[in-house]
C-alpha atoms as a PDB file:
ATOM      1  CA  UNK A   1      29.905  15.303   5.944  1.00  0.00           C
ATOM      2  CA  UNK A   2      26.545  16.403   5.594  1.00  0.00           C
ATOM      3  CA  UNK A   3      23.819  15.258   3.717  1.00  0.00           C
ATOM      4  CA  UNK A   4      23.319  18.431   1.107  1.00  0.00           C
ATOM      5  CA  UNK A   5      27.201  17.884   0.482  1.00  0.00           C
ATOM      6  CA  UNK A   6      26.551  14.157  -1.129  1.00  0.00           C
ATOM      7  CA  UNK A   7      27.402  13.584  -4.371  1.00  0.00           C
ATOM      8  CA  UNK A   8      24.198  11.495  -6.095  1.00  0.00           C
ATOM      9  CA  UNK A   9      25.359   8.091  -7.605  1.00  0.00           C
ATOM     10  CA  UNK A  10      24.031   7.601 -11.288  1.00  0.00           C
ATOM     11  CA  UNK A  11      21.363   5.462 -10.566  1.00  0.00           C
ATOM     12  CA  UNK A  12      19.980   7.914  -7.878  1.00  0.00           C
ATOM     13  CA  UNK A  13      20.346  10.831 -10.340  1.00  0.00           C
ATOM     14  CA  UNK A  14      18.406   8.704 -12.340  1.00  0.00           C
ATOM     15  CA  UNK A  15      16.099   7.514  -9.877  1.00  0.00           C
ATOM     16  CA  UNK A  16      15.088  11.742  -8.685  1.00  0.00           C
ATOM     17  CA  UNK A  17      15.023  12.875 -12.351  1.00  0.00           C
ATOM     18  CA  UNK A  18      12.472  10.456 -13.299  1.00  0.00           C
ATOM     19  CA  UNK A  19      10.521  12.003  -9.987  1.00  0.00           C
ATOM     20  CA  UNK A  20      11.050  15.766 -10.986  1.00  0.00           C
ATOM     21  CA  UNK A  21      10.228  14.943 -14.987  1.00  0.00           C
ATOM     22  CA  UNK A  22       6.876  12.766 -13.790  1.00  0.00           C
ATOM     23  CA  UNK A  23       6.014  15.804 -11.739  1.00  0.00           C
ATOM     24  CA  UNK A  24       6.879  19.277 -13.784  1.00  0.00           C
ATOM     25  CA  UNK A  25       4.990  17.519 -16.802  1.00  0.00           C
ATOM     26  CA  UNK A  26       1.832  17.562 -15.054  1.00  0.00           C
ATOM     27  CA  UNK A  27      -0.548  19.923 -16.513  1.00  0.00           C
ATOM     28  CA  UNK A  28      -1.225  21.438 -13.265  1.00  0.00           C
ATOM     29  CA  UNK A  29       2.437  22.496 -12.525  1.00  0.00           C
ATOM     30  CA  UNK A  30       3.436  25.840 -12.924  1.00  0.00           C
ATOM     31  CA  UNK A  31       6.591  26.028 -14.701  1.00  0.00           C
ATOM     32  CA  UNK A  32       7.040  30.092 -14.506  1.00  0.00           C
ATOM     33  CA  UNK A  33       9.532  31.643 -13.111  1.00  0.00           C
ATOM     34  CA  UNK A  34      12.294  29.712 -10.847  1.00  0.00           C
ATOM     35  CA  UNK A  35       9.848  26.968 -10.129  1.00  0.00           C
ATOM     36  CA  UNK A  36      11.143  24.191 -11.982  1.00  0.00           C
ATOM     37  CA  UNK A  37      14.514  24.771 -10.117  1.00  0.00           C
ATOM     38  CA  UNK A  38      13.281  25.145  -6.924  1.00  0.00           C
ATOM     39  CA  UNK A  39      11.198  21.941  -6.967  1.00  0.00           C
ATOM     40  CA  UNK A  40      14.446  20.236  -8.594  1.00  0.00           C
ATOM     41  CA  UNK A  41      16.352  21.235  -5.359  1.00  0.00           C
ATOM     42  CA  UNK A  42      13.324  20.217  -3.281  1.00  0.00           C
ATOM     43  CA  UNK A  43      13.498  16.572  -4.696  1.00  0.00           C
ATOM     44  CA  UNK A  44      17.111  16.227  -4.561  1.00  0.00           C
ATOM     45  CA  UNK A  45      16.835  17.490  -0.949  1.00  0.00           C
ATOM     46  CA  UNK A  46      13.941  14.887   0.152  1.00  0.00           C
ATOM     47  CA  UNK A  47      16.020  12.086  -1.556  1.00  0.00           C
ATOM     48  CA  UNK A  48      19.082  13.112   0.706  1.00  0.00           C
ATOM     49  CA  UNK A  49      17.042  12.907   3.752  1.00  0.00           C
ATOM     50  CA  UNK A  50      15.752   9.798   3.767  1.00  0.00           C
ATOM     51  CA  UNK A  51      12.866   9.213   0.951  1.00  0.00           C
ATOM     52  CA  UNK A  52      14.915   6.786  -1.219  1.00  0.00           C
ATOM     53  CA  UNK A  53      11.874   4.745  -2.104  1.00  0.00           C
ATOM     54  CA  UNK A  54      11.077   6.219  -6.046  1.00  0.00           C
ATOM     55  CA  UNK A  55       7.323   5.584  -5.178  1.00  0.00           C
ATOM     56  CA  UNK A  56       7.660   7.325  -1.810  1.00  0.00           C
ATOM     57  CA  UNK A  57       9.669  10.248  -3.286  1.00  0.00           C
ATOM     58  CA  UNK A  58       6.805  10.369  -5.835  1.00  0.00           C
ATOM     59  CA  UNK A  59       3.875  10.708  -3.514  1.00  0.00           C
ATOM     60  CA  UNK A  60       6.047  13.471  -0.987  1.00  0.00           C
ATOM     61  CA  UNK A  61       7.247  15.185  -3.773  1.00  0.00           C
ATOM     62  CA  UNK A  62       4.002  15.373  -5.482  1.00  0.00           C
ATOM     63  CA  UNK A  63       1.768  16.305  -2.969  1.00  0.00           C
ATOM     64  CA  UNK A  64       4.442  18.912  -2.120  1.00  0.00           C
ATOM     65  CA  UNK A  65       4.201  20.582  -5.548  1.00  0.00           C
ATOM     66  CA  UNK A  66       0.394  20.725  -5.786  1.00  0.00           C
ATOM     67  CA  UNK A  67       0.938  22.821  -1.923  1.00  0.00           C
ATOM     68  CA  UNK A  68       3.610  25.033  -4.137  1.00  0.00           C
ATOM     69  CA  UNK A  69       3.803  24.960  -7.723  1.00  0.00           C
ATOM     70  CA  UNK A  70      -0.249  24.526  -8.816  1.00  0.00           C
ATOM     71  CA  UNK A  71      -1.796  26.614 -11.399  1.00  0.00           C
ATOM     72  CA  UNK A  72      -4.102  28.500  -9.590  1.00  0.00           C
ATOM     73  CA  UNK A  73      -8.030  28.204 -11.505  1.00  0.00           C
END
């Protein structure tokens, strides 16, 4: 079974929706458009490959939205 097929255990949910909601509230992310979904499926899809640590997840996840999702200005 592959990874993108795994079904997230509650506590994991948990664990990437407290990643996405620290991250999309930041007054730099752009929430137009289909961003906010696309970054969800980006931190679901770093969790599923490996970055299980919430801090971890954090800083990759992070550091990839500022690359994608900043407000320009």
């Amino acid at each position: 079974m592959s990874l993108s097929n795994t079904v997230l255990q509650p506590h994991e949910l948990a664990l990437v929706q407290r990643v996405f909601k620290e991250i999309v509230s930041q007054p730099w992310f752009n929430r137009a458009g289909d961003n906010e979904r696309n970054f969800a499926a980006f931190v679901v899809r770093a969790f599923q490959h490996g970055i299980m640590a919430e801090e971890a997840l954090s800083a990759h996840c992070g550091q990839a939205a500022k690359e994608r999702y900043a407000l320009s200005g």
